[in-house]
Protein backbone atom coordinates (compact mmCIF):
# COMPACT_ATOMS: atom_id res chain seq x y z
CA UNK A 1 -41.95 74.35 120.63
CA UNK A 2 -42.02 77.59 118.76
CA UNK A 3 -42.44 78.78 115.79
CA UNK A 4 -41.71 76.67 112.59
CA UNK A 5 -41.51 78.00 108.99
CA UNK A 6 -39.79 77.08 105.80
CA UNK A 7 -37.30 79.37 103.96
CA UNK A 8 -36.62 79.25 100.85
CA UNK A 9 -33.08 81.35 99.32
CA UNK A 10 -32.48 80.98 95.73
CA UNK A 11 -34.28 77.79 95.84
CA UNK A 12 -32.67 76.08 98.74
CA UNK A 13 -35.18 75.31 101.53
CA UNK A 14 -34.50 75.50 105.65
CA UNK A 15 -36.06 74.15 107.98
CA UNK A 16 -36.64 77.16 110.15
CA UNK A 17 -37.63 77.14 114.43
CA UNK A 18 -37.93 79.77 116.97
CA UNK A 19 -36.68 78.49 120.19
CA UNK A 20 -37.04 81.64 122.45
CA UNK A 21 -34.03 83.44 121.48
CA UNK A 22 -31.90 80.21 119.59
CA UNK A 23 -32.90 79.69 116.05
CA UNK A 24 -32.75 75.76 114.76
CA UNK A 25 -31.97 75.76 110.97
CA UNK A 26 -32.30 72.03 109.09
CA UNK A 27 -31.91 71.13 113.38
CA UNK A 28 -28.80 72.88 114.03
CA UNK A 29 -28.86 75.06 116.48
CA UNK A 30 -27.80 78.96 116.33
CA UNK A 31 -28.04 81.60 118.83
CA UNK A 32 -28.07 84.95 116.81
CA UNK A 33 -27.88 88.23 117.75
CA UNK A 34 -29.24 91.31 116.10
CA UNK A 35 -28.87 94.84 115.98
CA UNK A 36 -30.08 96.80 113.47
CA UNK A 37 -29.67 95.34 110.29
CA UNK A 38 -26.27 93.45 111.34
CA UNK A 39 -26.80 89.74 112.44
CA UNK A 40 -23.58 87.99 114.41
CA UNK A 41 -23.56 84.37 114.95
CA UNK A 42 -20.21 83.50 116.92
CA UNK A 43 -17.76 85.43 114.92
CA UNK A 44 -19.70 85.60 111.65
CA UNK A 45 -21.53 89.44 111.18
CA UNK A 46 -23.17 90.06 108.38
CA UNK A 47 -25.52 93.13 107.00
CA UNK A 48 -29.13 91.68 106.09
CA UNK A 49 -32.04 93.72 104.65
CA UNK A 50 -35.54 91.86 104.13
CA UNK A 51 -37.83 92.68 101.08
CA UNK A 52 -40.64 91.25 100.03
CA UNK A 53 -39.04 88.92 97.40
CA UNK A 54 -35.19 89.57 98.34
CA UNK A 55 -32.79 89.43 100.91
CA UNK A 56 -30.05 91.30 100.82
CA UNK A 57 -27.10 89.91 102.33
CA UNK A 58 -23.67 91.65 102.90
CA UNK A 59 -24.73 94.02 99.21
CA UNK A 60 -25.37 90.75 97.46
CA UNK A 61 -29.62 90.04 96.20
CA UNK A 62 -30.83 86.45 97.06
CA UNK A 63 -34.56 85.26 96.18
CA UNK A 64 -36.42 84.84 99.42
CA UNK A 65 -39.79 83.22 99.98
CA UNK A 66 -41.42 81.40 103.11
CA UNK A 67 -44.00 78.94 104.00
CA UNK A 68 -45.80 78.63 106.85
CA UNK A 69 -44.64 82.69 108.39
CA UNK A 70 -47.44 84.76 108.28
CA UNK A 71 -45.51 87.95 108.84
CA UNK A 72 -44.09 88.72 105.58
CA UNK A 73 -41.93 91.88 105.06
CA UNK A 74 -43.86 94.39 104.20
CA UNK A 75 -43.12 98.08 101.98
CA UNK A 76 -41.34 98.85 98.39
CA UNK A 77 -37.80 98.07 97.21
CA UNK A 78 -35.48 96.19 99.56
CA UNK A 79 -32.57 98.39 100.69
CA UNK A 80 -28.67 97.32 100.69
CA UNK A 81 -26.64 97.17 103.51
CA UNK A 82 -23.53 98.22 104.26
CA UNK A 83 -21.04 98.37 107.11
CA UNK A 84 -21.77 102.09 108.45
CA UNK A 85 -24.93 103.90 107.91
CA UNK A 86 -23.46 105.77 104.37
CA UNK A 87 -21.12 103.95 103.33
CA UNK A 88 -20.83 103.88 99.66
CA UNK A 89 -17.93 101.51 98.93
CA UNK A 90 -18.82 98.37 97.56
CA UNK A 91 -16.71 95.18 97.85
CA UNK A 92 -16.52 91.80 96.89
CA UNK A 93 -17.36 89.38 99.59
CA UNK A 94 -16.12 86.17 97.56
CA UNK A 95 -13.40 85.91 95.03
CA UNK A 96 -14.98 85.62 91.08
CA UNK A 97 -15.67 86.74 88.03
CA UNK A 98 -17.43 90.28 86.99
CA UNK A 99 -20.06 89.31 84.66
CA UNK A 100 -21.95 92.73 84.28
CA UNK A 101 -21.28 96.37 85.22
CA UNK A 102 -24.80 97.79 84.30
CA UNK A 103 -23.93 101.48 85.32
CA UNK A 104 -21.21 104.10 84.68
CA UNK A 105 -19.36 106.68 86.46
CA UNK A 106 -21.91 109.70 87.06
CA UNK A 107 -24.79 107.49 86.57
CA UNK A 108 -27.90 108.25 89.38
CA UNK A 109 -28.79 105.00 91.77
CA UNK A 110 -30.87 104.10 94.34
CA UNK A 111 -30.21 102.51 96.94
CA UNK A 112 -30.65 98.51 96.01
CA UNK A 113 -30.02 98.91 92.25
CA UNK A 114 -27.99 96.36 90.85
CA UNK A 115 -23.95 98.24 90.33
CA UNK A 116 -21.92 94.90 89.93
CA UNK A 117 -22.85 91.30 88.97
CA UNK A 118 -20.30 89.10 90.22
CA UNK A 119 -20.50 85.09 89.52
CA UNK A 120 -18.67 83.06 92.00
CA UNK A 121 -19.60 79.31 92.69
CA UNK A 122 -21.57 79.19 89.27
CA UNK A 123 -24.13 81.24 90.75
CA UNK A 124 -24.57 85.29 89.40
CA UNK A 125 -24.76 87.76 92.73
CA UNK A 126 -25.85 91.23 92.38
CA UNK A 127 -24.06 93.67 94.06
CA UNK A 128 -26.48 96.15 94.84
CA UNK A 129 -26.15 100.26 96.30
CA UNK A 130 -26.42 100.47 100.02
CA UNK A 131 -27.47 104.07 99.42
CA UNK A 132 -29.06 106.51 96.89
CA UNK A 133 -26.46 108.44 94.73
CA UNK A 134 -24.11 108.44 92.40
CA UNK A 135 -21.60 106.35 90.56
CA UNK A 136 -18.74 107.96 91.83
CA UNK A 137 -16.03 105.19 90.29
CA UNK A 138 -16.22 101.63 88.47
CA UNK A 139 -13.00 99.69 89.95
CA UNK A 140 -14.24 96.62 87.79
CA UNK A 141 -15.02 96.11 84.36
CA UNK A 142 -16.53 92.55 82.82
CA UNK A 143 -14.44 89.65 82.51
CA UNK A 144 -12.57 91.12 85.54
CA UNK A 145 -11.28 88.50 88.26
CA UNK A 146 -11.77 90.12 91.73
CA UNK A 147 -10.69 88.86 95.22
CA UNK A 148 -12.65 89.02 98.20
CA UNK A 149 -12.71 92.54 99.43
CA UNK A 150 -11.35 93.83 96.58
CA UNK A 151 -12.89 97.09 95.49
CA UNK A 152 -15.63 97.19 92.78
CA UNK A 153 -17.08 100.41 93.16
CA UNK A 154 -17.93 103.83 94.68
CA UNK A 155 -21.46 104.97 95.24
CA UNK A 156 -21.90 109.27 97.33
């Protein structure tokens, strides 16, 4: 048996276990692999960054908190991921509804500050910087409906 924790991500819980290299989530089994900050299970890849209080999942912020893991990310502000070390461009990943554009064009970010809030399935998702720059251009504005992959903004 290895190692068993609870997760908790935006106040759903999971059922986590470490089988050697499988993972069982709720008992289903997965067999991820990693490299970097990119996790691929089967086809699925996504970009994941670990903070202490957030995940960051494909540029989108999710609450994260465990039980029973005594190794708890550790170090300041969680950092966004994107595609290719640099990369700028945000996206949508889901099709909804632009509920807040906090920053403007020439505005200074860091990487993880919140550029887009986008609400899809009733839940608001922050689209966050994957780097520290600029607001090079706003594609969105709020009370925009985007489509997945549609462009929302440019971050150099």
């Amino acid at each position: 048996m290895g190692k068993t924790f609870t997760l908790r991500l935006d106040g759903v819980d999971y059922l986590i276990e470490q089988q050697g290299k499988a993972v069982l989530v709720n008992g289903k089994r997965f067999e991820p692999e990693v490299s970097g900050a990119t996790v691929a299970v089967g086809e699925s890849r996504l970009n994941v960054e670990i903070g202490e209080e957030r995940a960051i999942i494909d540029g989108i912020a999710h609450l994260l908190e465990t039980e029973g893991f005594e190794e708890r990310p550790s170090g300041g502000r969680p950092q966004a991921a994107s595609a290719e070390a640099g990369n700028g461009v945000l996206t949508a990943i889901m099709p909804g509804l632009i509920i807040k554009v906090p920053l403007a064009v020439g505005d200074a970010v860091k990487s993880g500050d919140v550029v887009v809030v986008l609400e899809a399935m009733k839940m608001e998702n922050e689209i966050c910087s994957p780097i520290d720059g600029v607001v090079k251009q706003l594609a969105v504005q709020r009370g925009d409906v985007v489509e997945q992959n549609q462009l929302l903004a440019v971050v150099a």
